[in-house]
N, C-alpha and C. Protein backbone atom coordinates (compact mmCIF):
# COMPACT_ATOMS: atom_id res chain seq x y z
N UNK A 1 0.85 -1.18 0.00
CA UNK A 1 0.00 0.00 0.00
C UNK A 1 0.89 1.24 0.00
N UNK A 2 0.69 2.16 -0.66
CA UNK A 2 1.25 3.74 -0.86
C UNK A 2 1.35 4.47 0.94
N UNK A 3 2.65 4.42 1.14
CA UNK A 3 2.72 5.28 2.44
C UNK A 3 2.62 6.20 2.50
N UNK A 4 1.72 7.36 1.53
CA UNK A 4 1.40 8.55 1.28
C UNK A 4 -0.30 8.29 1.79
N UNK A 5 -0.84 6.78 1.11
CA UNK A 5 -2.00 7.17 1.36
C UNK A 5 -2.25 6.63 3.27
N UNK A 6 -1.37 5.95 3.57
CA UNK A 6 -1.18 5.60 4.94
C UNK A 6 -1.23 6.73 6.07
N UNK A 7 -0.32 7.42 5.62
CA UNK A 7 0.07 8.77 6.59
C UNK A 7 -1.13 9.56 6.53
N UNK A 8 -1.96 9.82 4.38
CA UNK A 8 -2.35 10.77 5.12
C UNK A 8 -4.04 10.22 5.59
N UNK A 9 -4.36 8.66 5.89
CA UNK A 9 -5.42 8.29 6.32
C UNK A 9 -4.91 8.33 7.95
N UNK A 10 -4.39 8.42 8.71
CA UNK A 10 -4.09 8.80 9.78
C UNK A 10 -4.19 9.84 10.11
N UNK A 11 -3.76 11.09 9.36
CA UNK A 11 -3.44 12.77 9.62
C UNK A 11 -3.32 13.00 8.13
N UNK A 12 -5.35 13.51 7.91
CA UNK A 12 -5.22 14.31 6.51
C UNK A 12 -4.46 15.62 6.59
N UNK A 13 -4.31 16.63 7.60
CA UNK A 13 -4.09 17.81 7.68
C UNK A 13 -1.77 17.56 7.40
N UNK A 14 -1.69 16.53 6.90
CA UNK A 14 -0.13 16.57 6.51
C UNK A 14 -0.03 17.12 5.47
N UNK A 15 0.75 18.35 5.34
CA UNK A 15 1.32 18.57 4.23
C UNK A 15 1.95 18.50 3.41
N UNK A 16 2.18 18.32 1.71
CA UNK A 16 3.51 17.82 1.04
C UNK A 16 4.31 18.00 1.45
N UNK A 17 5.46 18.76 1.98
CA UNK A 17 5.86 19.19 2.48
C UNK A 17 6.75 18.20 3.51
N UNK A 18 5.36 18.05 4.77
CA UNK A 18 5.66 17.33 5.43
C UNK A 18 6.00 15.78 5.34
N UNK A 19 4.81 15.33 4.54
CA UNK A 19 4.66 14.03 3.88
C UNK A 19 6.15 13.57 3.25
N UNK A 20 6.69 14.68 2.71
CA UNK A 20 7.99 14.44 1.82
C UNK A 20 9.31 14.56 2.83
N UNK A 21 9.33 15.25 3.53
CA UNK A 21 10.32 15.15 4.52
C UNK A 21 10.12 13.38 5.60
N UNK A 22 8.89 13.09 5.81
CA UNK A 22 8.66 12.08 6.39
C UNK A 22 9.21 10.70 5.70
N UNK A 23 8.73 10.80 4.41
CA UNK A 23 9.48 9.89 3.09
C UNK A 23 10.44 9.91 2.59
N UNK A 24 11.15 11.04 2.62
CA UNK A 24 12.21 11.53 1.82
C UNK A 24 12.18 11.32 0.66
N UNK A 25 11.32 12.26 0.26
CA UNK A 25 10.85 12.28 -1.26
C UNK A 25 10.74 13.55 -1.34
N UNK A 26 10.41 14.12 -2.52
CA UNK A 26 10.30 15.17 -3.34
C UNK A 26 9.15 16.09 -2.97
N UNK A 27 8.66 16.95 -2.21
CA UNK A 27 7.34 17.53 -1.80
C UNK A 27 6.65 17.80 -2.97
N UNK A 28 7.17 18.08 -4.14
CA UNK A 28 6.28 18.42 -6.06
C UNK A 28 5.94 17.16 -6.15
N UNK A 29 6.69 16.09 -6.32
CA UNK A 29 6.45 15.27 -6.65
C UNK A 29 4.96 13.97 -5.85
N UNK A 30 5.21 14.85 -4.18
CA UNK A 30 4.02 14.20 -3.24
C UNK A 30 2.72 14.59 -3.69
N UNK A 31 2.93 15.85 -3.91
CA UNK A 31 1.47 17.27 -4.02
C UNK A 31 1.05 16.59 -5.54
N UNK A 32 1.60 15.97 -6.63
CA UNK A 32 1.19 15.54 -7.50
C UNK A 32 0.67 14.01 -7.96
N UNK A 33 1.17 13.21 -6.72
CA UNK A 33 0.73 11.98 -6.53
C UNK A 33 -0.37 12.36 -5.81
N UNK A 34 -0.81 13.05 -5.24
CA UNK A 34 -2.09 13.39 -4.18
C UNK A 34 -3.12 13.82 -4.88
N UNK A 35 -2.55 14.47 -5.63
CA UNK A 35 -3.81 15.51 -6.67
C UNK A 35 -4.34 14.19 -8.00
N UNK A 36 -3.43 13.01 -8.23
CA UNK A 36 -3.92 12.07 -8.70
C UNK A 36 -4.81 11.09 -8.10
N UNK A 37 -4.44 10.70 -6.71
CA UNK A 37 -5.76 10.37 -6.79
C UNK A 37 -6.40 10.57 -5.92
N UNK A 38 -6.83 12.09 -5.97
CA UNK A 38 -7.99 12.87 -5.56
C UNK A 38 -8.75 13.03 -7.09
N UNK A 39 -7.72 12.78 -8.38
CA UNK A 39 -8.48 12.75 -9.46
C UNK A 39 -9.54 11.50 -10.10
N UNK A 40 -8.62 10.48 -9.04
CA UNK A 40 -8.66 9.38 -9.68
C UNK A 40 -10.22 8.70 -8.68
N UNK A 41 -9.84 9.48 -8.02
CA UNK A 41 -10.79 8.97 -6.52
C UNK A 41 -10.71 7.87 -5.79
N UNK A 42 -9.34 7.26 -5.55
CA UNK A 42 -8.38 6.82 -4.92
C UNK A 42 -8.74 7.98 -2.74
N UNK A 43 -8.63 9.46 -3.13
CA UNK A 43 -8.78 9.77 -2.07
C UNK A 43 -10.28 10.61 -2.09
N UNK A 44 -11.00 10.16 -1.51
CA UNK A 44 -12.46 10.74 -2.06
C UNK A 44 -12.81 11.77 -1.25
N UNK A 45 -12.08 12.36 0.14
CA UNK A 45 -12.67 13.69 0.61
C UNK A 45 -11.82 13.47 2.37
N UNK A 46 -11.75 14.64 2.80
CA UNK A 46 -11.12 14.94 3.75
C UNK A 46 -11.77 15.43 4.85
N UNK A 47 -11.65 14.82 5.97
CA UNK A 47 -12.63 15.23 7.33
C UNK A 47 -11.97 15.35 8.63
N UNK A 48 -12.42 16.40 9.45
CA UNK A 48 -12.14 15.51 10.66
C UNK A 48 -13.26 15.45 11.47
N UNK A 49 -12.24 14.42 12.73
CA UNK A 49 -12.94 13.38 13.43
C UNK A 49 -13.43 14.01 14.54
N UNK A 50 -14.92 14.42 14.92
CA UNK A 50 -15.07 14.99 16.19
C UNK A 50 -15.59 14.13 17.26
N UNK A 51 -15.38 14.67 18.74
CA UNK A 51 -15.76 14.24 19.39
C UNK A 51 -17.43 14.90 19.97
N UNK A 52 -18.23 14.58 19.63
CA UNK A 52 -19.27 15.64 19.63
C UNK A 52 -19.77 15.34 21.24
N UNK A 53 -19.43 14.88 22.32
CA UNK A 53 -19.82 14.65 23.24
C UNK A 53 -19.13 15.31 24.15
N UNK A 54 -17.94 15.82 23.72
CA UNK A 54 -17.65 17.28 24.26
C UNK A 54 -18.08 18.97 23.52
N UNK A 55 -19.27 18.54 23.08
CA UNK A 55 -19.82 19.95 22.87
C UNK A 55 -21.38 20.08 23.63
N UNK A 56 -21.85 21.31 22.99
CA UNK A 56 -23.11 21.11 23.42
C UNK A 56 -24.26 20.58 22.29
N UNK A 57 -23.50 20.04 21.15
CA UNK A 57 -24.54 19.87 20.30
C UNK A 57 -24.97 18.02 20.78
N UNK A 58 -26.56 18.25 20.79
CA UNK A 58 -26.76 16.88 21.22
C UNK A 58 -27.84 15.90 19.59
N UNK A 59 -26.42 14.76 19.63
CA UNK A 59 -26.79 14.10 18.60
C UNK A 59 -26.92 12.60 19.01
N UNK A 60 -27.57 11.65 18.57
CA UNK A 60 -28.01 10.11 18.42
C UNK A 60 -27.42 9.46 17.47
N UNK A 61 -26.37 8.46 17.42
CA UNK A 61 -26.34 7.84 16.40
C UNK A 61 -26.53 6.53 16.67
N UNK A 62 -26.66 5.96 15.41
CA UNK A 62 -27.52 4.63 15.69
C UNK A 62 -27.10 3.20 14.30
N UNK A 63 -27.11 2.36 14.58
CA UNK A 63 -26.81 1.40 13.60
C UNK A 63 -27.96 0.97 13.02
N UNK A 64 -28.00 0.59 11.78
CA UNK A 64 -29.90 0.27 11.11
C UNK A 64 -28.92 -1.11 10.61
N UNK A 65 -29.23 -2.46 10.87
CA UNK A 65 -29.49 -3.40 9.92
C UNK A 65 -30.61 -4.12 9.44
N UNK A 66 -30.20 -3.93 7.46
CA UNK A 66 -31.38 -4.37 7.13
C UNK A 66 -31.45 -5.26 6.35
N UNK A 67 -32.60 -6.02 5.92
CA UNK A 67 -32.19 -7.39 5.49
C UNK A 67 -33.37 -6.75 3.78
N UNK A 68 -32.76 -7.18 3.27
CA UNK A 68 -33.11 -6.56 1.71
C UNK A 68 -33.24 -7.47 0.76
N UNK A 69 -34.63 -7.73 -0.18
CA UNK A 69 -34.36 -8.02 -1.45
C UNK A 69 -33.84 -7.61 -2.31
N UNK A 70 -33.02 -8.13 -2.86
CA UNK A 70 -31.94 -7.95 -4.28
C UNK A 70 -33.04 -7.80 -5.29
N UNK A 71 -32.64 -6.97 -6.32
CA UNK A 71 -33.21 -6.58 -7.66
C UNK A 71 -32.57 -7.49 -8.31
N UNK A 72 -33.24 -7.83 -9.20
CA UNK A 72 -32.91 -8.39 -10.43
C UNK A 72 -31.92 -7.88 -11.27
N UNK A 73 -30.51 -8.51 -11.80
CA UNK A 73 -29.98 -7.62 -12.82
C UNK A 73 -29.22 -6.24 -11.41
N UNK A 74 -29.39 -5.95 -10.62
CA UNK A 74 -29.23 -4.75 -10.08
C UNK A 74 -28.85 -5.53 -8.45
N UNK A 75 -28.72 -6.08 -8.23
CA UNK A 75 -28.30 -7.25 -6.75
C UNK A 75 -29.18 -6.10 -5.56
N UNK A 76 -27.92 -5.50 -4.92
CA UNK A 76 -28.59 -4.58 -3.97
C UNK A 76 -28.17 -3.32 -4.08
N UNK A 77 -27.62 -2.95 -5.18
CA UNK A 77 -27.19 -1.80 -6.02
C UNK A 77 -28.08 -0.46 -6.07
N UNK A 78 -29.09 -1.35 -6.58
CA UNK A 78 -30.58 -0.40 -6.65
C UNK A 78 -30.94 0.58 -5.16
N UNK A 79 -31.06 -0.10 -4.02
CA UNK A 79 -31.68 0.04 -3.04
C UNK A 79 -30.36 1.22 -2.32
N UNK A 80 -29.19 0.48 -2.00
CA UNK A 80 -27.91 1.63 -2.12
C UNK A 80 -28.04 2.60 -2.76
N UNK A 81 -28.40 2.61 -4.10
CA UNK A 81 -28.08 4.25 -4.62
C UNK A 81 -29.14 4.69 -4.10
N UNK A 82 -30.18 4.45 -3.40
CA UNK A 82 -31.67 5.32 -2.77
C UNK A 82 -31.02 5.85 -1.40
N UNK A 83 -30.35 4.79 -0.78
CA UNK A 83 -29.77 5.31 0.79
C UNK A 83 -28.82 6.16 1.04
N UNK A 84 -28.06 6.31 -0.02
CA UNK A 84 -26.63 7.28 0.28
C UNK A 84 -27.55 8.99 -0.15
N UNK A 85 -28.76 8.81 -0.47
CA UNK A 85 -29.17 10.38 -0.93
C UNK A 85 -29.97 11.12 0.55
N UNK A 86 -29.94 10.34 1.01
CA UNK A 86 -30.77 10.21 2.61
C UNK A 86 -29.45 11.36 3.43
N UNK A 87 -29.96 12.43 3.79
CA UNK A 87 -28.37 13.18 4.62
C UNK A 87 -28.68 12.46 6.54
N UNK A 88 -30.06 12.02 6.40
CA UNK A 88 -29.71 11.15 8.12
C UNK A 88 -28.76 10.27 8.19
N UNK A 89 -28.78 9.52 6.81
CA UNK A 89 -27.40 7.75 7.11
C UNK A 89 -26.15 8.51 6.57
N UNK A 90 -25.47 8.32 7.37
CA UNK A 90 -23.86 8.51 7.01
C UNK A 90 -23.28 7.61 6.61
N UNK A 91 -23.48 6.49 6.86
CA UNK A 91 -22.87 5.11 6.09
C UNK A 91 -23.91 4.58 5.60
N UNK A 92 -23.62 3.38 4.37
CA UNK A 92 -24.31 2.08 3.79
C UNK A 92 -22.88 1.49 3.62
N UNK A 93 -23.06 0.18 4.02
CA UNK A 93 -22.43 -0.75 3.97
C UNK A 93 -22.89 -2.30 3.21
N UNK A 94 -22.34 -2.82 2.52
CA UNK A 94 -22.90 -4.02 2.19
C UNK A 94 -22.68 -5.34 3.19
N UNK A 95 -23.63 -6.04 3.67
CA UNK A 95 -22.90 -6.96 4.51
C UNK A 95 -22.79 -8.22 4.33
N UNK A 96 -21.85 -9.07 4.74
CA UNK A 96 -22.05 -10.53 4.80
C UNK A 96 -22.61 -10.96 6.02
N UNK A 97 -23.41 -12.42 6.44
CA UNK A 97 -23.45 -11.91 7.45
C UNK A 97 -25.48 -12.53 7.67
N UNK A 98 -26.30 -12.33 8.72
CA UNK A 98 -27.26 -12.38 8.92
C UNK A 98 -27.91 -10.73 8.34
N UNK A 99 -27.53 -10.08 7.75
CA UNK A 99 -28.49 -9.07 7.53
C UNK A 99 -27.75 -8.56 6.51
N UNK A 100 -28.04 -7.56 5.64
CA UNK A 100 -27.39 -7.40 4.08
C UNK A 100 -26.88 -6.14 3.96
N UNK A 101 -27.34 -5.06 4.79
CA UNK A 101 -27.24 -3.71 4.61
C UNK A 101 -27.25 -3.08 5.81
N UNK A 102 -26.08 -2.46 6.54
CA UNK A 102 -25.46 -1.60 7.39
C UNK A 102 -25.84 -0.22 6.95
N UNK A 103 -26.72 0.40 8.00
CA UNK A 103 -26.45 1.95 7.84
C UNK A 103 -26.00 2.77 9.10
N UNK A 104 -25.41 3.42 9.15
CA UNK A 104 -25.18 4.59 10.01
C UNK A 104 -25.63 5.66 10.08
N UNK A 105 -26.73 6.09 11.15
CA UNK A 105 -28.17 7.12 11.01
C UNK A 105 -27.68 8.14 12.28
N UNK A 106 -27.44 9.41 11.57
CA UNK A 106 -27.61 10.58 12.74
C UNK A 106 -28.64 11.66 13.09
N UNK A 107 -29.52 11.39 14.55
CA UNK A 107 -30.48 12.23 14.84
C UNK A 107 -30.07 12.79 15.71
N UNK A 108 -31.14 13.77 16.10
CA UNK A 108 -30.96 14.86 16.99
C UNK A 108 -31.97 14.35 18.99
N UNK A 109 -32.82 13.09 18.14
CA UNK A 109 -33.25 12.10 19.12
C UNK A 109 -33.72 10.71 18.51
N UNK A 110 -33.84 10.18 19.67
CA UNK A 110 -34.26 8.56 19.47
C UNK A 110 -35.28 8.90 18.51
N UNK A 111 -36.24 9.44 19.33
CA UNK A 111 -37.58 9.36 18.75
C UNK A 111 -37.33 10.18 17.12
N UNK A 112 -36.42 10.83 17.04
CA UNK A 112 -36.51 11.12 15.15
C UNK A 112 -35.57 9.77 13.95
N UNK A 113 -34.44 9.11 14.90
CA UNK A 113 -34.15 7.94 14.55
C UNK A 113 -35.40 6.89 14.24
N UNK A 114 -35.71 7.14 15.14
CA UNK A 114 -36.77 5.61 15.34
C UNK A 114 -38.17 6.43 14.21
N UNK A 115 -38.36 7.53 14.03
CA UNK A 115 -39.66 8.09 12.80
C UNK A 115 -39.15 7.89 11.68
N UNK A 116 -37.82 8.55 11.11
CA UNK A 116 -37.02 8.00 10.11
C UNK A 116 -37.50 6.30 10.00
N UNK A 117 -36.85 5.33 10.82
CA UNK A 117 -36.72 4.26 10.21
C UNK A 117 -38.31 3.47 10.34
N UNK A 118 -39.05 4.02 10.46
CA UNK A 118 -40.54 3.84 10.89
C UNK A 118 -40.64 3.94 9.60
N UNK A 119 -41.11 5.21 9.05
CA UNK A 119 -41.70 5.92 7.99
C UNK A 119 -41.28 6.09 6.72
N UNK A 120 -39.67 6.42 6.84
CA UNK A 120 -38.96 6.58 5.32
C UNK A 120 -37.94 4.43 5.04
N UNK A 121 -37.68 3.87 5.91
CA UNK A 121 -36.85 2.73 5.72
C UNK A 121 -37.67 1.58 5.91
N UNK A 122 -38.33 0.91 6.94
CA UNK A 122 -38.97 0.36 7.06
C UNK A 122 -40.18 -0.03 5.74
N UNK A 123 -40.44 1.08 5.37
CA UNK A 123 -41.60 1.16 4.27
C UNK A 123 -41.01 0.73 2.50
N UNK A 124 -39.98 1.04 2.33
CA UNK A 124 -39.17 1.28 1.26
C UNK A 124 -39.42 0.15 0.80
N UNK A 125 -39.57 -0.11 -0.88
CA UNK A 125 -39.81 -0.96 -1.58
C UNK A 125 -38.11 -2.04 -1.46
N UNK A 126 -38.71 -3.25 -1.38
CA UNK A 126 -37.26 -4.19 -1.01
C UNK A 126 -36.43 -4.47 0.46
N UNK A 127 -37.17 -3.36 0.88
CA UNK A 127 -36.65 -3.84 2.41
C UNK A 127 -37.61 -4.88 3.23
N UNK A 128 -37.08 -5.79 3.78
CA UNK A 128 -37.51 -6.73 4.68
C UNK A 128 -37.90 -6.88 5.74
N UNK A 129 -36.95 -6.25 6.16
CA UNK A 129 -36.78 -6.31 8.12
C UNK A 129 -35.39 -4.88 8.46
N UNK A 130 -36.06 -4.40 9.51
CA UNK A 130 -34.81 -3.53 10.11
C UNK A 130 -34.49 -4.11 11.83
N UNK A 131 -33.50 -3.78 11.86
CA UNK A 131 -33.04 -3.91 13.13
C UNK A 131 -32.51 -2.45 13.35
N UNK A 132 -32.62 -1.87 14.41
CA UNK A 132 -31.89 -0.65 15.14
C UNK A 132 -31.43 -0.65 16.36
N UNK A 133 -30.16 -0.42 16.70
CA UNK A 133 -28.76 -0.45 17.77
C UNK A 133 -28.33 0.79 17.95
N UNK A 134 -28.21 1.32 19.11
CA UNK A 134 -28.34 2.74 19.36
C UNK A 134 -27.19 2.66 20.34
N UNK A 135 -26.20 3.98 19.75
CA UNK A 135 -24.64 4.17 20.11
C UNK A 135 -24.68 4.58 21.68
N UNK A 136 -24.12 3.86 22.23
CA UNK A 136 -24.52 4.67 23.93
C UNK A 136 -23.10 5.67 23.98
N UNK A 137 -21.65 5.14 23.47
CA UNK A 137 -20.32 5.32 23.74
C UNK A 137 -19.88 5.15 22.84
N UNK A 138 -18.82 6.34 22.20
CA UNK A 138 -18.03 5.83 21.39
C UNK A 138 -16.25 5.78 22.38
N UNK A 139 -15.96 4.39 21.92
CA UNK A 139 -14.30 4.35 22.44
C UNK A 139 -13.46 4.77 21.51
N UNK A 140 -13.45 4.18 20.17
CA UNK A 140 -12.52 4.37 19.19
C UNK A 140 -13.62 4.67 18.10
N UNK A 141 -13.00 4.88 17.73
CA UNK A 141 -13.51 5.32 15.57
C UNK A 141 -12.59 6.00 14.62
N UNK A 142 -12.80 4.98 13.66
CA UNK A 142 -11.93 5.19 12.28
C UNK A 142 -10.54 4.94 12.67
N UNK A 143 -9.93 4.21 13.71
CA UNK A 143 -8.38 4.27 14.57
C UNK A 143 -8.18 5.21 15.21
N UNK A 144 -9.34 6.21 16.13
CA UNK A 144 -8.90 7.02 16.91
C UNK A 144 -9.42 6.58 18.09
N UNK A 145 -8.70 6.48 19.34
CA UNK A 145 -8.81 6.09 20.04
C UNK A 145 -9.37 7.81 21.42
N UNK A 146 -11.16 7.57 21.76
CA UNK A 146 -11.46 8.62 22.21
C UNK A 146 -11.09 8.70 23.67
N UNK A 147 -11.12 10.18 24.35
CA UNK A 147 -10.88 10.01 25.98
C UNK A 147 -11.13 8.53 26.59
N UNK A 148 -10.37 8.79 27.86
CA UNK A 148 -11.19 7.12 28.85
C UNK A 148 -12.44 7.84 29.23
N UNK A 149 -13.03 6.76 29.34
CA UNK A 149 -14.43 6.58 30.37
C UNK A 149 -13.85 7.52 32.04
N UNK A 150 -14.52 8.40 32.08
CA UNK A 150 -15.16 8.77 33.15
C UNK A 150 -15.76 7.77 34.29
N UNK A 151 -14.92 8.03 35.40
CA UNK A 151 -15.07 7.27 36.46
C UNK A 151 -16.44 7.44 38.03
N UNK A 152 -17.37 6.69 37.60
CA UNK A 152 -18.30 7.31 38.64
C UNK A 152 -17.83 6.75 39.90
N UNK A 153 -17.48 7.61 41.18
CA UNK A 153 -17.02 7.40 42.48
C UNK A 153 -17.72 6.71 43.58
N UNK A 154 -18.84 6.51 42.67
CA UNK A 154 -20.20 5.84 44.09
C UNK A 154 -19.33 4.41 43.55
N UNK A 155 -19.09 3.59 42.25
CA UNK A 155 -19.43 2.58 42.49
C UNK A 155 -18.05 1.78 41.40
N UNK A 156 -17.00 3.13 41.28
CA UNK A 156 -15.97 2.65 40.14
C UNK A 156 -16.26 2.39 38.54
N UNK A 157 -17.60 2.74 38.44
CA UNK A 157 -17.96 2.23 36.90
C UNK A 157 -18.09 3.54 36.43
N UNK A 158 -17.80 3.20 34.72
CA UNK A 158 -17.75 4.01 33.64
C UNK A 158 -18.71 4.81 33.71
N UNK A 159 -18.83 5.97 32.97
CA UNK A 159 -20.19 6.94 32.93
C UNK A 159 -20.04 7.55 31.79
C-alpha cells in the first residue's frame, strides 16, 4: 500500500511538504501523486474526526441493519443508490453476514431515529426487516482512540 496514502489516512491535515520530509521524497512530486488520486478517486474527501460529546450539540447515532431483497440484474445496487441520498445515514455498507445492509443514522433524538426508520426505511420498496442499535459510547472510531471513560465514584464504573 502507498505510504502517502497511509500517513495521510491517519493525519489528513499533513502537508507535502511534510509528507515528503517524512518519506524523503520530493514535496512536487508528493502534491502531485495526491492531486492524482484525488483525481482518480483513490482519495475521495477529507474530514475531521469529532468528538461531539464534548460539545453542546446533542446528537443520536444509531446502527440500522437491514435485510433486503436484491433486484434483479441490479443485486442490492438499486436500493444503495436510494440510501446514500438520505443526509440522516452517514454510512451504507454491504454486509455478509445475517443481515445485508449496514447503515449509520444521525439524529438529533431517538424518537426522530426511530420516525425515520418507521416511515422513510422500514416502508421502502425491497426492504424486509430492520433492526436498530443505538450508540450509547463511542471508544474508538476510524483508529482514533477517544478520551477514557469517566469514572463514577459511588461505584468505580464508567459513565
Amino acid at each position: 500500500m502507498d505510504k502517502i496514502l497511509s500517513l495521510l489516512e491517519s493525519n489528513g491535515r499533513y502537508t507535502a511538504g511534510q509528507l515528503a520530509a517524512m518519506l524523503g521524497e520530493d514535496a512536487g512530486e508528493i502534491n502531485k501523486k495526491i492531486e492524482q488520486y484525488e483525481k482518480d478517486g483513490t482519495i475521495v474527501g477529507y474530514k475531521a474526526l469529532i468528538d461531539w460529546d464534548k460539545t453542546d450539540r446533542e446528537m443520536i447515532c444509531a446502527v440500522i441493519e437491514l435485510k433486503v431483497t436484491p433486484q434483479p440484474d441490479r443485486g442490492f445496487d438499486k436500493i444503495a443508490e436510494r440510501l446514500v441520498n438520505y443526509p440522516e445515514i452517514s454510512g451504507v455498507y454491504l454486509m455478509s453476514g445475517s443481515y445485508d445492509i449496514q447503515l449509520i443514522i444521525e439524529g438529533k433524538s431517538l424518537k426522530e431515529v426511530a420516525r425515520f426508520v418507521a416511515m422513510t426505511l422500514a416502508p421502502m420498496e425491497g426492504v424486509a426487516s430492520t433492526a436498530t442499535s443505538f450508540v450509547l459510547r463511542k471508544y474508538k472510531d476510524k483508529g482514533v482512540i477517544y478520551a477514557a471513560p469517566e469514572v463514577d465514584e459511588r461505584g468505580n464504573c464508567p459513565v
